[in-house]
Each structure stands twice: as C-alpha cells, then as structure tokens.
C-alpha atoms as a PDB file:
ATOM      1  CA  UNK A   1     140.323 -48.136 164.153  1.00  0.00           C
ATOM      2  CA  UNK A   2     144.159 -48.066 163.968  1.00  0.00           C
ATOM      3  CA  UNK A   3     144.037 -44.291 163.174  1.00  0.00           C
ATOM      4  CA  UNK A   4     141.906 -43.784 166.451  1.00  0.00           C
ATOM      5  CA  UNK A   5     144.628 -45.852 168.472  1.00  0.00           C
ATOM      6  CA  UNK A   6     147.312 -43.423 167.240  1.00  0.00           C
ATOM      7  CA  UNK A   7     145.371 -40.614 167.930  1.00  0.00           C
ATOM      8  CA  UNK A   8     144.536 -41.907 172.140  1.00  0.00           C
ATOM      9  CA  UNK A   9     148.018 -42.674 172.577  1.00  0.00           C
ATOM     10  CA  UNK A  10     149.366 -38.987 171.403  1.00  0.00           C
ATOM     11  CA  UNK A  11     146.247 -37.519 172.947  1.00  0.00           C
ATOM     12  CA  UNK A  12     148.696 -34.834 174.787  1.00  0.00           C
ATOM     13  CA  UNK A  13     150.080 -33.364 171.370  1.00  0.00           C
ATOM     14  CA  UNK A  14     146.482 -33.489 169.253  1.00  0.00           C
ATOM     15  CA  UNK A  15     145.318 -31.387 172.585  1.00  0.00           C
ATOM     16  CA  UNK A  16     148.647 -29.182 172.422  1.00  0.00           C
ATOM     17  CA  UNK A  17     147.987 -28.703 168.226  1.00  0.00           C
ATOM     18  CA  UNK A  18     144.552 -28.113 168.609  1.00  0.00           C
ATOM     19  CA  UNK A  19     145.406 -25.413 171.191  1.00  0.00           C
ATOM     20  CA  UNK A  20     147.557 -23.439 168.905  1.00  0.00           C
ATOM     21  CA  UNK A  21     145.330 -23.705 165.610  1.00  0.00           C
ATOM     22  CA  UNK A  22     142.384 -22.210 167.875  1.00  0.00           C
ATOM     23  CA  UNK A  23     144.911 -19.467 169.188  1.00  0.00           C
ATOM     24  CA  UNK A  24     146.292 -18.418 165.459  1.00  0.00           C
ATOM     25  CA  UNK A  25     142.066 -18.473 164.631  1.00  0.00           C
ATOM     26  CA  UNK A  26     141.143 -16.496 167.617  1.00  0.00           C
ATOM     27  CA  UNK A  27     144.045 -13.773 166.357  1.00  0.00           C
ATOM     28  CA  UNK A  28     142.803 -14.023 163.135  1.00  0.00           C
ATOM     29  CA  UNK A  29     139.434 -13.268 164.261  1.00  0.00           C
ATOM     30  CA  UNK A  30     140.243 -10.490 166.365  1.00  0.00           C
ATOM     31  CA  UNK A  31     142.560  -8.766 163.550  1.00  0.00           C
ATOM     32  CA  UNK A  32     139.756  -8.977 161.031  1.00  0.00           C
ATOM     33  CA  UNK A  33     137.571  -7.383 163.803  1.00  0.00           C
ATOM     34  CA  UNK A  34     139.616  -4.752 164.569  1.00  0.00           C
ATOM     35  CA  UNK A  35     139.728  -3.544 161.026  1.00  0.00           C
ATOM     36  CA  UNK A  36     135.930  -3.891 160.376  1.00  0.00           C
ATOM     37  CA  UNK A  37     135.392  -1.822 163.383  1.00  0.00           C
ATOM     38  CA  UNK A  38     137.646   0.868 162.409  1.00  0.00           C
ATOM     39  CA  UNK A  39     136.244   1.533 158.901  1.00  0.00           C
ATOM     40  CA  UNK A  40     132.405   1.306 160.241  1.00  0.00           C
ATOM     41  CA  UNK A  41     132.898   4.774 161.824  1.00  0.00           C
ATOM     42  CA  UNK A  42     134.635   6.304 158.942  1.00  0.00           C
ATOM     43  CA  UNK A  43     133.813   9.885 158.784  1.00  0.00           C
ATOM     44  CA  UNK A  44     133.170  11.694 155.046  1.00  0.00           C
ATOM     45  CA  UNK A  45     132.856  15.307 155.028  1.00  0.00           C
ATOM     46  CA  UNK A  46     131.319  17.365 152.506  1.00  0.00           C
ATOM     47  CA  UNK A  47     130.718  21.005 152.142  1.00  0.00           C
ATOM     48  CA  UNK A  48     127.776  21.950 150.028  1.00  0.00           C
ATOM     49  CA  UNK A  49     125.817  25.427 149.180  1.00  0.00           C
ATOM     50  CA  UNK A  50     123.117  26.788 148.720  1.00  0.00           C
ATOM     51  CA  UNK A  51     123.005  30.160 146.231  1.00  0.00           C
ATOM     52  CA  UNK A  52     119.709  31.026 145.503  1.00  0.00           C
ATOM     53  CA  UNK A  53     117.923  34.231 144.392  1.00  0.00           C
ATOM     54  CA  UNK A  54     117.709  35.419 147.995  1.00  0.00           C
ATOM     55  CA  UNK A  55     120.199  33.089 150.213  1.00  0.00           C
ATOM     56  CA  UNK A  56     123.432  32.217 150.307  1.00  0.00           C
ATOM     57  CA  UNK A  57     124.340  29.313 152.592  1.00  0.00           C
ATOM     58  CA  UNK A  58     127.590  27.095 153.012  1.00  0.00           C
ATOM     59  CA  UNK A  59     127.260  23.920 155.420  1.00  0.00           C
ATOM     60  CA  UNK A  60     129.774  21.026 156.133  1.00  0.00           C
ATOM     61  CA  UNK A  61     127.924  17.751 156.774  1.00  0.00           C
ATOM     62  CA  UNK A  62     129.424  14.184 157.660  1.00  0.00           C
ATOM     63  CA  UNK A  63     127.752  11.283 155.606  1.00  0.00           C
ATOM     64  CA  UNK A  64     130.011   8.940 156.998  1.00  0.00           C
ATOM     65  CA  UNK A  65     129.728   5.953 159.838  1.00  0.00           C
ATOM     66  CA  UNK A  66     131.298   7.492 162.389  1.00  0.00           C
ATOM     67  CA  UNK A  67     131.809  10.798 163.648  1.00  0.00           C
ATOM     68  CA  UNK A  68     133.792  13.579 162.088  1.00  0.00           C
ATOM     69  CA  UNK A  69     136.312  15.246 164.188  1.00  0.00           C
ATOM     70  CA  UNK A  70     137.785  18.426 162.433  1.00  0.00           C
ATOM     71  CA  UNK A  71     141.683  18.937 163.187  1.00  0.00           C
ATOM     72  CA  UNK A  72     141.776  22.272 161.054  1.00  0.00           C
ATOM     73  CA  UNK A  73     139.432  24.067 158.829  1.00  0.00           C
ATOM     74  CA  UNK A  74     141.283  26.520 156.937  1.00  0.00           C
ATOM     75  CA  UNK A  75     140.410  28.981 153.913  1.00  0.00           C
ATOM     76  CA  UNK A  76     142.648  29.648 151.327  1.00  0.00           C
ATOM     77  CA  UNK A  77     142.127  32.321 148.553  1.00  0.00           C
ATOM     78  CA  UNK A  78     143.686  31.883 145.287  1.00  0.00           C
ATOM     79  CA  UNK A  79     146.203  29.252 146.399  1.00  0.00           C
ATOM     80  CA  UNK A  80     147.093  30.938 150.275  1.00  0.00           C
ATOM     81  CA  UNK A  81     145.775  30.382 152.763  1.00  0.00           C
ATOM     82  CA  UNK A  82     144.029  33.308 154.534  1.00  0.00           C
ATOM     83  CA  UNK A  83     141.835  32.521 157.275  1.00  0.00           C
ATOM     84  CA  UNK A  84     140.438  29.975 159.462  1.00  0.00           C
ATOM     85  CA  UNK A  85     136.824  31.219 159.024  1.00  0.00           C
ATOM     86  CA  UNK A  86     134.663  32.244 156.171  1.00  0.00           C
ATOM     87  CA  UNK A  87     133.185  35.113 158.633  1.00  0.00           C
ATOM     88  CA  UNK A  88     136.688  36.462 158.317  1.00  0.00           C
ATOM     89  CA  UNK A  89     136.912  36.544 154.507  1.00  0.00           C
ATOM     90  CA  UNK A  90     133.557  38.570 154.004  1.00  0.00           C
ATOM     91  CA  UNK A  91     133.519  42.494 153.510  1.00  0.00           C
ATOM     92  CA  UNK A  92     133.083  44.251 156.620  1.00  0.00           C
ATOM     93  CA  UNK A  93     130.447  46.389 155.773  1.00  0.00           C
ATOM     94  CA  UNK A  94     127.531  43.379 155.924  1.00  0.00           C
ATOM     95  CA  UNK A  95     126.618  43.443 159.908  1.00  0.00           C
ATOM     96  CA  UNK A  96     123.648  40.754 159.430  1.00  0.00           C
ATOM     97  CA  UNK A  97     123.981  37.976 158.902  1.00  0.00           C
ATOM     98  CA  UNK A  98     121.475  35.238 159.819  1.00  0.00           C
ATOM     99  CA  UNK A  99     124.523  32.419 161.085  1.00  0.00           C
ATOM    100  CA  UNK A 100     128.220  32.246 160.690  1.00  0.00           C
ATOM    101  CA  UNK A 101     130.662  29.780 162.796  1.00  0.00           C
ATOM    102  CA  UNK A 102     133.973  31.100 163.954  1.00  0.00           C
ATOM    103  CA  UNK A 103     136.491  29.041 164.322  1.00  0.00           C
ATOM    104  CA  UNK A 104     135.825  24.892 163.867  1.00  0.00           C
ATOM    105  CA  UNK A 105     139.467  23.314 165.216  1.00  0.00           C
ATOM    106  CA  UNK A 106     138.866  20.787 167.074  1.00  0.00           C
ATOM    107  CA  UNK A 107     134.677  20.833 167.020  1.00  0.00           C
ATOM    108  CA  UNK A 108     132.892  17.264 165.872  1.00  0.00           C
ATOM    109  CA  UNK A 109     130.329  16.370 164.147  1.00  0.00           C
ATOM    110  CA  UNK A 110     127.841  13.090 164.606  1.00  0.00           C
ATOM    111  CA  UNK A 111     126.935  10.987 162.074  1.00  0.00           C
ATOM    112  CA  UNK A 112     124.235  12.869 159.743  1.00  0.00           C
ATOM    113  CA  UNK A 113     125.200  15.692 160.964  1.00  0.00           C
ATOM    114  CA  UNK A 114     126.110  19.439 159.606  1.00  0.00           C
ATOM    115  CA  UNK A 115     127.439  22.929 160.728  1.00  0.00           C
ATOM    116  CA  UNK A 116     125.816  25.865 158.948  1.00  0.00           C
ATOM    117  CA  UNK A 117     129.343  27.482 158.602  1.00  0.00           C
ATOM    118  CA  UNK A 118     127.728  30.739 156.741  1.00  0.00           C
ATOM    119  CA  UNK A 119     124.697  31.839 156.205  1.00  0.00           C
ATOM    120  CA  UNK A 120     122.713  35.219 154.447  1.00  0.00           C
ATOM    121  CA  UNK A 121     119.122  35.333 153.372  1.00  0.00           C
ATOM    122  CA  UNK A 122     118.284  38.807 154.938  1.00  0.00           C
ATOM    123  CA  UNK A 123     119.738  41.682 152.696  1.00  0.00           C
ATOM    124  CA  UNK A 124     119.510  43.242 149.182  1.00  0.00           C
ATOM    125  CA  UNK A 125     120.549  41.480 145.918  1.00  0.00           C
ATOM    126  CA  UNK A 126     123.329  43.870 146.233  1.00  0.00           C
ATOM    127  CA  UNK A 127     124.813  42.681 148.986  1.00  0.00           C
ATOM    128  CA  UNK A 128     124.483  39.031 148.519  1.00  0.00           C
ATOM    129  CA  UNK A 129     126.236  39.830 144.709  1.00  0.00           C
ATOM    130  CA  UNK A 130     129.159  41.089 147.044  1.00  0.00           C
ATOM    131  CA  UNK A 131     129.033  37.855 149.395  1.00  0.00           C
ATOM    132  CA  UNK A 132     129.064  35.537 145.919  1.00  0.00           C
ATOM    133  CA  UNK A 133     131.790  37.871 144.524  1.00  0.00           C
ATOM    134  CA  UNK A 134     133.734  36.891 147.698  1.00  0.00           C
ATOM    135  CA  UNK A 135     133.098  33.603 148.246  1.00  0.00           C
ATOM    136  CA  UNK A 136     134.058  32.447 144.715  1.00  0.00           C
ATOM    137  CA  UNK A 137     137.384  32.903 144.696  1.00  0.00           C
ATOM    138  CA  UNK A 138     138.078  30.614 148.543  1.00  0.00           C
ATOM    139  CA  UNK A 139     138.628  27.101 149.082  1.00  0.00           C
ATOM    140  CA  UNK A 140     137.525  25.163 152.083  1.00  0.00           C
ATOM    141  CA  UNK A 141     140.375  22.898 153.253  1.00  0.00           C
ATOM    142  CA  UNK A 142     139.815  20.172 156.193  1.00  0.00           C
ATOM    143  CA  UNK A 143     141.775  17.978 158.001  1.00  0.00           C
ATOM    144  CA  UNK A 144     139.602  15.970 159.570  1.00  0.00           C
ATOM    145  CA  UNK A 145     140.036  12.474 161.452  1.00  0.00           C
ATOM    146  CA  UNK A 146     137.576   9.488 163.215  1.00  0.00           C
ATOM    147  CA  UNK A 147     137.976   8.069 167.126  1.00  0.00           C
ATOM    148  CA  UNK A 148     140.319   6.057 166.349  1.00  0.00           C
ATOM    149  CA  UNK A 149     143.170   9.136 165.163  1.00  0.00           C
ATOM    150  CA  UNK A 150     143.636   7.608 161.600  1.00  0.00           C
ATOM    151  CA  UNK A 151     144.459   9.757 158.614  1.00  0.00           C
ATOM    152  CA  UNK A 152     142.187  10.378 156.230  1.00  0.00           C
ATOM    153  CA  UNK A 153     142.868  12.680 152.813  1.00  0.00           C
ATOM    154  CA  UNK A 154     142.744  16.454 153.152  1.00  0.00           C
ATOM    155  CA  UNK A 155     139.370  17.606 152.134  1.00  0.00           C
ATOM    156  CA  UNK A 156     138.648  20.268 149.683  1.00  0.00           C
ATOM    157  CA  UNK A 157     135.913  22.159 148.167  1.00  0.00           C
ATOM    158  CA  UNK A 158     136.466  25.271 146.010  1.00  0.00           C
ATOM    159  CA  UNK A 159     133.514  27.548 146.306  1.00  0.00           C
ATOM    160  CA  UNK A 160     133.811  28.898 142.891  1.00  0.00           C
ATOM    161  CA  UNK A 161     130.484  27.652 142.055  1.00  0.00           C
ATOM    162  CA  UNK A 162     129.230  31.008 143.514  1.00  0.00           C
ATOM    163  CA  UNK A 163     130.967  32.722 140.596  1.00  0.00           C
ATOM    164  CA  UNK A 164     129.428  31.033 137.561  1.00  0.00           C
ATOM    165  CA  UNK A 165     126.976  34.025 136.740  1.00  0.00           C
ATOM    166  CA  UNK A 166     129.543  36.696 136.274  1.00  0.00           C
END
C-alpha cells in the first residue's frame, strides 16, 4: 500500500518517466525499422550464360528483394576497360544477331527480373567459335545500387567460361 501512496503523490514525474521510456522505445522501434526496410529490397545481380552447341547467350538477372538499379555496366578486356557494351566488343563482320542491349547506365531491373544483354543462336559453328573466342577474354563489371542510393560491392563476372574448349 505504502508503495502505491508514493507513487499517487509523484504521479506528475512517473507520467513524465513513463513519457520518455516510451519515446527512447518508439526511436528504437523506428531505427530497427528503418534498417529492416532497407535490406528487404536489396538488389543481387548476377550475370549468367548460356554456350551451347548452337547458342550463345549472356543475361544479367536480379535475385534480390528489391530492385536493381545499374549505375555503370562496363567491359573490360584483359584488365582495361574497353567498352560499355558487349555489342561493341564483337567482330564486325556478324550482322545477326538475334538480341543485344546497348548501353545499360542508368536502366533497372525488378525483382526476378533479367536483361538478355547478348544473344546468337542463328549462324554457323564458325561464327559462334569467333563470338566464344571473343567473349572469353571480357569481364562484366557493375555498379549497381537499390532505392534507397546505398553502396553495394562492384559486381564482376569474367566470361572466360566461354573459353574452356580451346
């Protein structure tokens, strides 16, 4: 009883300390939110290929929670950079080709979603030998962030997987 008594008569300061503790909970709360919310739409690119007997195919696809926005795509060959598409890197000679993207700064992609970047599957084994021959010796770099601007590690795939039959 005598603890209820002291509480009545300093029922202004309880009030005031309760008021605070809820405050400093309520920031807590919304700090913890704000961080959940920013890595459920974390983007996570990857570039994969297809090389089969009669197609060659290179697509970047976002298997992340959020969308991927693409700052710069960039292709390097054997360490320097050369290009900004893989269109650019391929010999001139080879007209058809069934897709190719030009260039991807500043372009987005949704969640479970991809961009064909290049595609062949109409043409001799001669010339798709000549695409492979190409092809193995780039790298695909991205810089890539979510809707929220944060910085996320430059992405990286070397495409020297189309080079393991020679």
């Amino acid at each position: 009883m005598e603890f209820l008594g002291i509480l009545w008569q300093n029922a202004e300061k309880v009030s005031g300390i309760a008021a605070v503790v809820a405050f400093v909970i309520a920031a807590l709360s919304l700090a913890a939110q704000r961080g959940h919310n920013k890595l459920s739409v974390t983007p996570l690119p990857e570039v994969t290929f297809k090389d089969l007997e009669g197609e060659v195919c290179i697509t970047l696809k976002n298997h992340g929670t959020g969308p991927l926005i693409i700052e710069w795509l960039d292709i390097s060959k054997n360490g320097r950079l050369v290009g900004k598409t893989l269109i650019e890197q391929m010999p001139e000679h080879i007209r058809t080709w069934d897709w190719f993207v030009g260039v991807m700064d500043g372009r987005s992609i949704p969640v479970g979603g991809e961009i064909v970047l290049l595609k062949l599957t109409t043409g001799s084994g001669r010339r798709l030998k000549e695409v492979r021959s190409v092809l193995r010796h780039l790298t695909i770099h991205i810089i890539y962030t979510d809707v929220y601007r944060g910085s996320h590690p430059v992405y990286r795939k070397c495409l020297d997987w189309f080079g393991r039959h020679d």
